[in-house]
C-alpha atoms as a PDB file:
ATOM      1  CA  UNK A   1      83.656   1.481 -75.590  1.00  0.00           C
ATOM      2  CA  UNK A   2      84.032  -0.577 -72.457  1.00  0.00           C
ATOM      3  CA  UNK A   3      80.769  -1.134 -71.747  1.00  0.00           C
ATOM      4  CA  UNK A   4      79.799  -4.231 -69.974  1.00  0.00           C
ATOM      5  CA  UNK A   5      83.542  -5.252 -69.589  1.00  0.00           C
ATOM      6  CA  UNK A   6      85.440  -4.966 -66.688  1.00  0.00           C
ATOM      7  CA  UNK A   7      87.097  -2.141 -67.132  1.00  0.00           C
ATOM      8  CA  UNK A   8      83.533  -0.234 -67.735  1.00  0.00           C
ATOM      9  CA  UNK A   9      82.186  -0.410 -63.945  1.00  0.00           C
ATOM     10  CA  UNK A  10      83.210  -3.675 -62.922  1.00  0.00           C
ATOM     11  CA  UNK A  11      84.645  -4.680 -59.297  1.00  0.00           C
ATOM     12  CA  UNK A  12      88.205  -3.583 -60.522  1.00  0.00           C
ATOM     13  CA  UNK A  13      87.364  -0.005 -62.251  1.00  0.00           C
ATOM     14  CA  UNK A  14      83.994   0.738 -60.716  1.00  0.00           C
ATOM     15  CA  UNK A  15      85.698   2.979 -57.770  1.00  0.00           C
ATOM     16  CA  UNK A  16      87.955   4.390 -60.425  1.00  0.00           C
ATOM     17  CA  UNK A  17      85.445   7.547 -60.688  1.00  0.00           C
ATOM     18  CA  UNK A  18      85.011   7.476 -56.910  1.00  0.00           C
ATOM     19  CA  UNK A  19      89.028   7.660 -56.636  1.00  0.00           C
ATOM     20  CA  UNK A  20      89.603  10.610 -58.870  1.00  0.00           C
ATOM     21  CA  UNK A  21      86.622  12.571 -57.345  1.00  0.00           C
ATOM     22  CA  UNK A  22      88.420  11.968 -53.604  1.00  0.00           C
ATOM     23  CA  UNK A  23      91.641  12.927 -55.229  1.00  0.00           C
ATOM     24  CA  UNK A  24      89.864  16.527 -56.121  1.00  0.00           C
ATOM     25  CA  UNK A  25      88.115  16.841 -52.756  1.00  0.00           C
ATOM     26  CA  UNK A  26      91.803  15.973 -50.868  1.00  0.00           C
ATOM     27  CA  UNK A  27      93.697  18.597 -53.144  1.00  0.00           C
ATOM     28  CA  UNK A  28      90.915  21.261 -52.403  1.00  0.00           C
ATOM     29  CA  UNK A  29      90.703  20.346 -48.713  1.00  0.00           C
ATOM     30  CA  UNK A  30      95.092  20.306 -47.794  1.00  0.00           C
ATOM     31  CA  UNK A  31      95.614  23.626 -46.290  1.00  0.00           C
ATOM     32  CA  UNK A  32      92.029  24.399 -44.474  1.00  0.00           C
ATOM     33  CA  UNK A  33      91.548  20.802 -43.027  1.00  0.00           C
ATOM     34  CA  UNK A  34      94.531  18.680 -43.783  1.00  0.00           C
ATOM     35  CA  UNK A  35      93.463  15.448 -41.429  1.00  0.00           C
ATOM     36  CA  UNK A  36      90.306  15.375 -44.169  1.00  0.00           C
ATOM     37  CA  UNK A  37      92.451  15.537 -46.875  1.00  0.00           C
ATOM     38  CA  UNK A  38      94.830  12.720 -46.050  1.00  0.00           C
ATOM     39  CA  UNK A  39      91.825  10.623 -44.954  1.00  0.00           C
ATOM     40  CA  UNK A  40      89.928  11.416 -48.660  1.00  0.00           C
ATOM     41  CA  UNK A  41      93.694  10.810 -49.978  1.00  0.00           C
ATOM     42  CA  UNK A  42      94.212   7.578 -48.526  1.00  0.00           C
ATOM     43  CA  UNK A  43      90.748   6.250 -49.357  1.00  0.00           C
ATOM     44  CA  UNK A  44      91.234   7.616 -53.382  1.00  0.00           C
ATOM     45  CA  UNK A  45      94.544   5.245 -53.621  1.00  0.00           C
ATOM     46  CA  UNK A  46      92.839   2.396 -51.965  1.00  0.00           C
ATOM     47  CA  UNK A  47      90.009   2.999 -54.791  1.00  0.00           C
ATOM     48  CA  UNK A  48      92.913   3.614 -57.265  1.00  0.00           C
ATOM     49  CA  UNK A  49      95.737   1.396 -57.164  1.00  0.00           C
ATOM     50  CA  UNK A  50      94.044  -1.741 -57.845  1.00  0.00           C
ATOM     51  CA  UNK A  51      93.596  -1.111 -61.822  1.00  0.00           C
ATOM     52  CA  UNK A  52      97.212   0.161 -62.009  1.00  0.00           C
ATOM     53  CA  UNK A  53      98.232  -2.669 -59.940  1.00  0.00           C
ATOM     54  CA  UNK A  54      96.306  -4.928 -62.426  1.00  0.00           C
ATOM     55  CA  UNK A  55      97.832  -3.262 -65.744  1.00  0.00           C
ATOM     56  CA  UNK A  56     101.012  -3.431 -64.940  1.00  0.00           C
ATOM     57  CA  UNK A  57     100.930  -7.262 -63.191  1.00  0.00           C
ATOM     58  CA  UNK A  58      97.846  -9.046 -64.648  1.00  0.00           C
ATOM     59  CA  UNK A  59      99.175 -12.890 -64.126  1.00  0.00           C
ATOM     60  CA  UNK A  60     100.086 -12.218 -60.609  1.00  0.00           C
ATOM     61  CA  UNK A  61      97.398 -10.222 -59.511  1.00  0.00           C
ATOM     62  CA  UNK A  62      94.643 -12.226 -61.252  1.00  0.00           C
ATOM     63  CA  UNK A  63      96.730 -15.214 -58.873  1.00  0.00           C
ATOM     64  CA  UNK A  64      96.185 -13.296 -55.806  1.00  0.00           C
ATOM     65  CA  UNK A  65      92.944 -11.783 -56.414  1.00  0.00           C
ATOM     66  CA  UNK A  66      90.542 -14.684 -57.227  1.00  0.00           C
ATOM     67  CA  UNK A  67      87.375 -13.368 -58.367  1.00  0.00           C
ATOM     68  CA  UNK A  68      84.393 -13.738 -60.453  1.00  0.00           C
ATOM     69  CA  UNK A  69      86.601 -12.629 -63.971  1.00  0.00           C
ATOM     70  CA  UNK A  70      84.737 -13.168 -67.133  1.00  0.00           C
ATOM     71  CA  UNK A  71      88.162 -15.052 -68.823  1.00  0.00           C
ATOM     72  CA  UNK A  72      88.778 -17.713 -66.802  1.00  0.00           C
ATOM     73  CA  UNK A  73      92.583 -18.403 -68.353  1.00  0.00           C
ATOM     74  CA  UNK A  74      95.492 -16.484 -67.047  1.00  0.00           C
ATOM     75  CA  UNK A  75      97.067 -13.683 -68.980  1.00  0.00           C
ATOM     76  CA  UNK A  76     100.582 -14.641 -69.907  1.00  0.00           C
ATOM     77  CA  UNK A  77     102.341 -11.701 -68.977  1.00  0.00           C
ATOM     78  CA  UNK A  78     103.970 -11.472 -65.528  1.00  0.00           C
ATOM     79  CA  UNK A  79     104.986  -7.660 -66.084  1.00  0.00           C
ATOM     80  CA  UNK A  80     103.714  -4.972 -68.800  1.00  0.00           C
ATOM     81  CA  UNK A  81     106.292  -1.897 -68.598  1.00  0.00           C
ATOM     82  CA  UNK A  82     104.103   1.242 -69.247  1.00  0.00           C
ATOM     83  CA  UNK A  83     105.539   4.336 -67.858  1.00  0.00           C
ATOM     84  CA  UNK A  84     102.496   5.706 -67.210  1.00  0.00           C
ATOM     85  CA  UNK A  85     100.923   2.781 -65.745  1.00  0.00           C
ATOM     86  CA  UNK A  86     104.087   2.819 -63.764  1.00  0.00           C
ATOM     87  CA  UNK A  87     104.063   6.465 -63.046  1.00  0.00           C
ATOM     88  CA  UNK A  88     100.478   6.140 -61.930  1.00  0.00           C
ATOM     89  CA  UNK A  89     101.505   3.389 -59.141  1.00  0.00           C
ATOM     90  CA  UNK A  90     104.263   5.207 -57.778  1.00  0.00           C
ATOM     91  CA  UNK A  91     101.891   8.708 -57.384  1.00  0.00           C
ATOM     92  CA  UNK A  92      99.326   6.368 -55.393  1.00  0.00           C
ATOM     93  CA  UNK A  93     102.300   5.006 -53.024  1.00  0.00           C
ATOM     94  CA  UNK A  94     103.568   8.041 -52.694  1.00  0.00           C
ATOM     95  CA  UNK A  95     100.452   9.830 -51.993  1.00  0.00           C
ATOM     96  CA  UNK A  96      99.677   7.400 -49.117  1.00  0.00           C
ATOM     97  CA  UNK A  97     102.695   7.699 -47.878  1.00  0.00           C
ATOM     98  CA  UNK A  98     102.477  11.485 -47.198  1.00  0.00           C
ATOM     99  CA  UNK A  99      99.133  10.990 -46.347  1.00  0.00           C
ATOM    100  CA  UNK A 100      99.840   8.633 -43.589  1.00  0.00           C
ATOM    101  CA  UNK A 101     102.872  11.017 -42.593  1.00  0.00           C
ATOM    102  CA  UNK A 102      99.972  14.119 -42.133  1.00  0.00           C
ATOM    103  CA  UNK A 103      97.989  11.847 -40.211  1.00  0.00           C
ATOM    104  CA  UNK A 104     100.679  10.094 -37.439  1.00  0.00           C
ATOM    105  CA  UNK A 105     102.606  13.359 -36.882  1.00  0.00           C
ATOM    106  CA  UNK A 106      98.540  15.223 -35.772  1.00  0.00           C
ATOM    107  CA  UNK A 107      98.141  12.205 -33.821  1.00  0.00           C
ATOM    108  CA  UNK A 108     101.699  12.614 -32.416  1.00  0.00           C
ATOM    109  CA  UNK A 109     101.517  16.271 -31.520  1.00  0.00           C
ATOM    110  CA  UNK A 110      97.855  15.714 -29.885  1.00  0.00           C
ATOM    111  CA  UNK A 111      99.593  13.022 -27.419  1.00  0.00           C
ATOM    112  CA  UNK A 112     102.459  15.856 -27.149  1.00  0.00           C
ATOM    113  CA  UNK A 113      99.920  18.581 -26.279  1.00  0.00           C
ATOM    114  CA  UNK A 114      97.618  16.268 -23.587  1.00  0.00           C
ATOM    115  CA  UNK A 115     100.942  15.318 -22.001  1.00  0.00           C
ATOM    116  CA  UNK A 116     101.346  18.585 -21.500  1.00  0.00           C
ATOM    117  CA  UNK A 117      98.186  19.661 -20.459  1.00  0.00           C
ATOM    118  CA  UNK A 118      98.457  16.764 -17.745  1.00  0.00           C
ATOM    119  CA  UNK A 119     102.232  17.589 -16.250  1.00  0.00           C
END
């Protein structure tokens, strides 16, 4: 259906696949190796949250983003309220927000533990 558009493999939803594949590997990863999974988690938003980001802001983000887009004219919408869409950017903050969390507080308690090893 989208074939040959952007939105079939281009630069903005060719990692889209990738994203939801590293979403799987971080949910199936969490409890044995959880310093994988946030890694995998963090790298499936950064894959992710660029089509949600464009859905839901196309003027701006085709303003900030200058690329090689097929249209060359601005969308005239600003803002397109989707829930979903909406839904679907708040999951990917969130996500790398936890993510991050997991990763700074096992960096934190290896300083913790070599501080102690050293005293």
């Amino acid at each position: 259906m989208f074939a040959g558009t952007e939105f079939g493999s281009g630069s903005l939803a060719g990692g889209e696949g990738f994203g939801g594949l590293l979403f799987v590997v971080a949910a199936s990863l969490i409890f044995k190796l959880p310093r994988m999974a946030a890694v995998s988690g963090l790298v499936a938003s950064y894959f992710s949250l660029p089509l949600y980001l464009y859905l839901v802001f196309p003027r701006p983000f085709r303003q900030v983003f200058a690329g090689n887009w097929a249209v060359l004219e601005l969308p005239r919408e600003r803002f397109v309220w989707d829930g979903w869409w909406i839904a679907g950017i708040f999951f990917m903050v969130v996500l790398a927000c936890i993510c991050c969390g997991i990763l700074v507080r096992n960096v934190w308690a290896r300083y913790k533990l070599l501080e102690s090893i050293k005293q």
